[in-house]
C-alpha atoms as a PDB file:
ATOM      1  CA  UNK A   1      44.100 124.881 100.567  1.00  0.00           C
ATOM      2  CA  UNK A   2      44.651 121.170  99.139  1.00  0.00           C
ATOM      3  CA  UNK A   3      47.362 123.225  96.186  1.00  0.00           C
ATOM      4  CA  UNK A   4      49.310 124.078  98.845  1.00  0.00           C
ATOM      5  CA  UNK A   5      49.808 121.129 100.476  1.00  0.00           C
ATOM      6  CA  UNK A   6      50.103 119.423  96.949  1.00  0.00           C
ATOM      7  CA  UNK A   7      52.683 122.594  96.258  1.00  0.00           C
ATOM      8  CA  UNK A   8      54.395 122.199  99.616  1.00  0.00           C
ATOM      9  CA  UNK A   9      55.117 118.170  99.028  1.00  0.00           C
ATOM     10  CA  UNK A  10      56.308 118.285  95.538  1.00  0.00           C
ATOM     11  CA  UNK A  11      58.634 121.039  96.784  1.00  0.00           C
ATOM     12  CA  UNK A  12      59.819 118.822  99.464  1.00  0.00           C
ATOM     13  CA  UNK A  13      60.351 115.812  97.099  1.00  0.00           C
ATOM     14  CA  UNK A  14      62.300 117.551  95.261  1.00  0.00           C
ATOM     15  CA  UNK A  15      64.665 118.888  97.445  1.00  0.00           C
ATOM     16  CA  UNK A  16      65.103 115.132  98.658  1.00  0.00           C
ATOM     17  CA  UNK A  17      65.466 113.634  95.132  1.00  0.00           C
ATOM     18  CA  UNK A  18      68.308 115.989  94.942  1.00  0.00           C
ATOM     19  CA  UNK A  19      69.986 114.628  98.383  1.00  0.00           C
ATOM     20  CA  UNK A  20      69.141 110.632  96.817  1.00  0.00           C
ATOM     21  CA  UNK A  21      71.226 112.101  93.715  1.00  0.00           C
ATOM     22  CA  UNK A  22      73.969 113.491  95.155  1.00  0.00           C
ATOM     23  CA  UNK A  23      73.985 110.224  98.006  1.00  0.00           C
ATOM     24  CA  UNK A  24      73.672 108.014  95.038  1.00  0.00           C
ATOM     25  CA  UNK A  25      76.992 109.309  93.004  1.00  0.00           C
ATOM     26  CA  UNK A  26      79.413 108.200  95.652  1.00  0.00           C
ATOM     27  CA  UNK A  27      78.191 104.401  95.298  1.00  0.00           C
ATOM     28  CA  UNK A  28      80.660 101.525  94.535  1.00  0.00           C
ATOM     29  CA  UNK A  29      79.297 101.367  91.322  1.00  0.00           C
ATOM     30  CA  UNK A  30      79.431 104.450  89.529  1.00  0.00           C
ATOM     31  CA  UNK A  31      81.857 105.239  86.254  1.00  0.00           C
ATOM     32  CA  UNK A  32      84.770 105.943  88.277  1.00  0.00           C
ATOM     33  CA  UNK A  33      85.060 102.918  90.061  1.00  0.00           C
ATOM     34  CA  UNK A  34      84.060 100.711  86.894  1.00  0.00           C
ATOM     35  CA  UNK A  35      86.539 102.248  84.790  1.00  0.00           C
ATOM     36  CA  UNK A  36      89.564 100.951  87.225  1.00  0.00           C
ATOM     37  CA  UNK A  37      87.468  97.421  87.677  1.00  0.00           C
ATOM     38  CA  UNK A  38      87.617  97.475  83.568  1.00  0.00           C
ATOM     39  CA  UNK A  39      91.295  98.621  83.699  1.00  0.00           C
ATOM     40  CA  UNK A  40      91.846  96.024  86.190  1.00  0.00           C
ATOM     41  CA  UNK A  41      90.554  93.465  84.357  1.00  0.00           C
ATOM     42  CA  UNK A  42      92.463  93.853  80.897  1.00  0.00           C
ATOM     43  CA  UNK A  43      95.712  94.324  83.069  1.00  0.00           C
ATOM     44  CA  UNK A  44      95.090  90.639  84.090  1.00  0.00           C
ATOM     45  CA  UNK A  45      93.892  89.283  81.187  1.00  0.00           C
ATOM     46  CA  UNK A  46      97.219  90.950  79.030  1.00  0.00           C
ATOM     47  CA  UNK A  47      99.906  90.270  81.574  1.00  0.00           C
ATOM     48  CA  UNK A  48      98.310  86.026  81.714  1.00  0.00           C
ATOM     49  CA  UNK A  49      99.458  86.090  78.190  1.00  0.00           C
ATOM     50  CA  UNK A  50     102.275  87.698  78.488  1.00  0.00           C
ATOM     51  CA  UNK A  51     105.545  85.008  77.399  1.00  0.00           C
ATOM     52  CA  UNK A  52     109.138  85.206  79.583  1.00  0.00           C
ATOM     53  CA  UNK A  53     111.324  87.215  76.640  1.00  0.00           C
ATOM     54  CA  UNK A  54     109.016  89.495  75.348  1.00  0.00           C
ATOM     55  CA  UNK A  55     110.123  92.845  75.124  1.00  0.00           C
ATOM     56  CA  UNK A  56     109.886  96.038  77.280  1.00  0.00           C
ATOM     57  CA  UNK A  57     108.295  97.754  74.051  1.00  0.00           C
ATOM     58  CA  UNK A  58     106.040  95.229  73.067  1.00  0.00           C
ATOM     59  CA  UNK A  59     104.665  95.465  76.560  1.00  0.00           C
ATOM     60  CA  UNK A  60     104.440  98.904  77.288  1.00  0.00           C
ATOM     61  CA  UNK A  61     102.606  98.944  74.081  1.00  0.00           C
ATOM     62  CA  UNK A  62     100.233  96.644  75.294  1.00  0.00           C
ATOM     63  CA  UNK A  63      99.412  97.739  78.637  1.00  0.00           C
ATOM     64  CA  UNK A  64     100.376 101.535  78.548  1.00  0.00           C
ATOM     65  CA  UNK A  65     101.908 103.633  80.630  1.00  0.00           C
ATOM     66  CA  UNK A  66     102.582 101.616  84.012  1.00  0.00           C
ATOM     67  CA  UNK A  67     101.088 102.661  87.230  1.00  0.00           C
ATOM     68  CA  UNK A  68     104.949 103.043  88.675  1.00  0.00           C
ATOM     69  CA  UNK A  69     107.776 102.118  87.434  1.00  0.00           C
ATOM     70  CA  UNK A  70     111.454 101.544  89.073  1.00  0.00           C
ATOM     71  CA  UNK A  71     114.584 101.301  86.874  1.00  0.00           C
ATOM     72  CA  UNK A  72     118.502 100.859  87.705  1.00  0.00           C
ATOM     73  CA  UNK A  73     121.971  99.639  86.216  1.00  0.00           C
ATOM     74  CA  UNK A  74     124.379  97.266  87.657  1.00  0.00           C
ATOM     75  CA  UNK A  75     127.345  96.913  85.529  1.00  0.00           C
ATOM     76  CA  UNK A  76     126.332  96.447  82.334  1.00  0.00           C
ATOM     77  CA  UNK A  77     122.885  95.374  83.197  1.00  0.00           C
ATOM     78  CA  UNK A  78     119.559  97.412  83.517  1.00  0.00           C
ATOM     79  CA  UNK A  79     116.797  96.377  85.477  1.00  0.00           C
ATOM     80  CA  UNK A  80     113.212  97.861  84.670  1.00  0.00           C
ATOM     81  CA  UNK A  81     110.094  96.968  86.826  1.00  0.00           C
ATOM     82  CA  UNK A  82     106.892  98.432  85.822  1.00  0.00           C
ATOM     83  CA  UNK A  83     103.684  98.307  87.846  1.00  0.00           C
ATOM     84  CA  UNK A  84     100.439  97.665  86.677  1.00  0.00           C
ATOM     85  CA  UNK A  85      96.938  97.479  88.587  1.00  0.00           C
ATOM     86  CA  UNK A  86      95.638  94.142  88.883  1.00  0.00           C
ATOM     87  CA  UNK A  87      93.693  93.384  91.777  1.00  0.00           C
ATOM     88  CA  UNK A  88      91.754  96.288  94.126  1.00  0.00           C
ATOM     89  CA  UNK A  89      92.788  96.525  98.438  1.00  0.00           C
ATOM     90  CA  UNK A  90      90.878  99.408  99.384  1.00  0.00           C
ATOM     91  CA  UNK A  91      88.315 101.793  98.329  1.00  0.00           C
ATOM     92  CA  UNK A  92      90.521 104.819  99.321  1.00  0.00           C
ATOM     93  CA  UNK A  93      90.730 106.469  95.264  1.00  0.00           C
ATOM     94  CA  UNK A  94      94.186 105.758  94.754  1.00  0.00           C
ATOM     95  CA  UNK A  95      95.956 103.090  93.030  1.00  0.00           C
ATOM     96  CA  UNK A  96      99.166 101.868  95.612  1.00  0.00           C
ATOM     97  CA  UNK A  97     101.746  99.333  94.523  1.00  0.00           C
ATOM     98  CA  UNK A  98     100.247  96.544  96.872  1.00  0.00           C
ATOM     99  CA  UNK A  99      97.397  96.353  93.944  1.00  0.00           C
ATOM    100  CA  UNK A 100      99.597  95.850  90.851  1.00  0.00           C
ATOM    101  CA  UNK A 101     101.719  93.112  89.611  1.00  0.00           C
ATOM    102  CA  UNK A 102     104.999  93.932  88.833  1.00  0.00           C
ATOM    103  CA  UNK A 103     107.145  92.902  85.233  1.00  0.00           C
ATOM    104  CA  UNK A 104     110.547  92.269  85.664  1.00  0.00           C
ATOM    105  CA  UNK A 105     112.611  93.283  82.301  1.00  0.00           C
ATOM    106  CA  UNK A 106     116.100  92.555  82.334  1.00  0.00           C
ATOM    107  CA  UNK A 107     118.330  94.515  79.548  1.00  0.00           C
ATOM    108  CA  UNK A 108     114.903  95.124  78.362  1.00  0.00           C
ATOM    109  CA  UNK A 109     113.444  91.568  77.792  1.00  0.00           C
ATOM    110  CA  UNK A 110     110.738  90.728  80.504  1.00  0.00           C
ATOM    111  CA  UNK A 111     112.515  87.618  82.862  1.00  0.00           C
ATOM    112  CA  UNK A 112     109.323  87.593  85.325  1.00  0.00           C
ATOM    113  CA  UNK A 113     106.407  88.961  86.910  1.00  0.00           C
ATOM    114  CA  UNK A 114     104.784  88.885  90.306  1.00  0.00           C
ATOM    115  CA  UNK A 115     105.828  89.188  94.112  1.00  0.00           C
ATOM    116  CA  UNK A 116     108.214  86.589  93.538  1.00  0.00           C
ATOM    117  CA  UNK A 117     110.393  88.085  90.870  1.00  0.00           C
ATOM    118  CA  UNK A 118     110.240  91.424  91.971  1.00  0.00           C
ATOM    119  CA  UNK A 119     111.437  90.063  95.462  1.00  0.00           C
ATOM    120  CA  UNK A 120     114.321  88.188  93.741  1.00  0.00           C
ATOM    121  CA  UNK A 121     116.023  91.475  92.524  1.00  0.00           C
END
């Protein structure tokens, strides 16, 4: 009589270890989440380094492939903004352009970065 009790609770933790698992992967703090902290982090740390005059190539090489990008020609002139994720809004999975900073190139050399440049296209 006692196995079966001992049979019918190790059952029954089990199943609910499972549930704990499966509860437990959608935390905050799991590899998803810390990969885009980590990304996140070396976004900030490159683009505080970066120098007015640098150039669109020696950036992209840095950073990668932007999180959005927005290019056009006036005249002569090409403008190139590229996105990159830099600070975190909302838990929702997806990376919007309210959470990156943007770079400002101009003819390809990079004239600014930030709210204020971008705004001053």
């Amino acid at each position: 009589m006692n196995y079966l009790k001992v049979l019918t609770v190790a059952t029954a933790m089990m199943a609910l270890s499972g549930c704990v698992v499966a509860i437990g992967g959608k935390d905050e703090n799991d590899s998803n989440n810390s990969s885009w902290k980590k990304t996140q982090k070396l976004n900030n740390q490159v683009i505080s380094q970066l120098n007015l005059g640098t150039e669109l190539a020696s950036v992209r090489g840095q950073l990668g492939t932007p999180d959005f990008s927005e290019s056009f020609r006036e005249g002569d002139n090409e403008t190139v903004v590229l996105f990159y994720r830099t600070h975190h809004e909302h838990s929702d999975g997806e990376t919007t352009k309210n959470e990156c900073t943007p770079l400002v190139f101009k003819n390809g050399v990079l004239t600014g970065w930030g709210e204020k440049a971008y705004r001053q296209l």
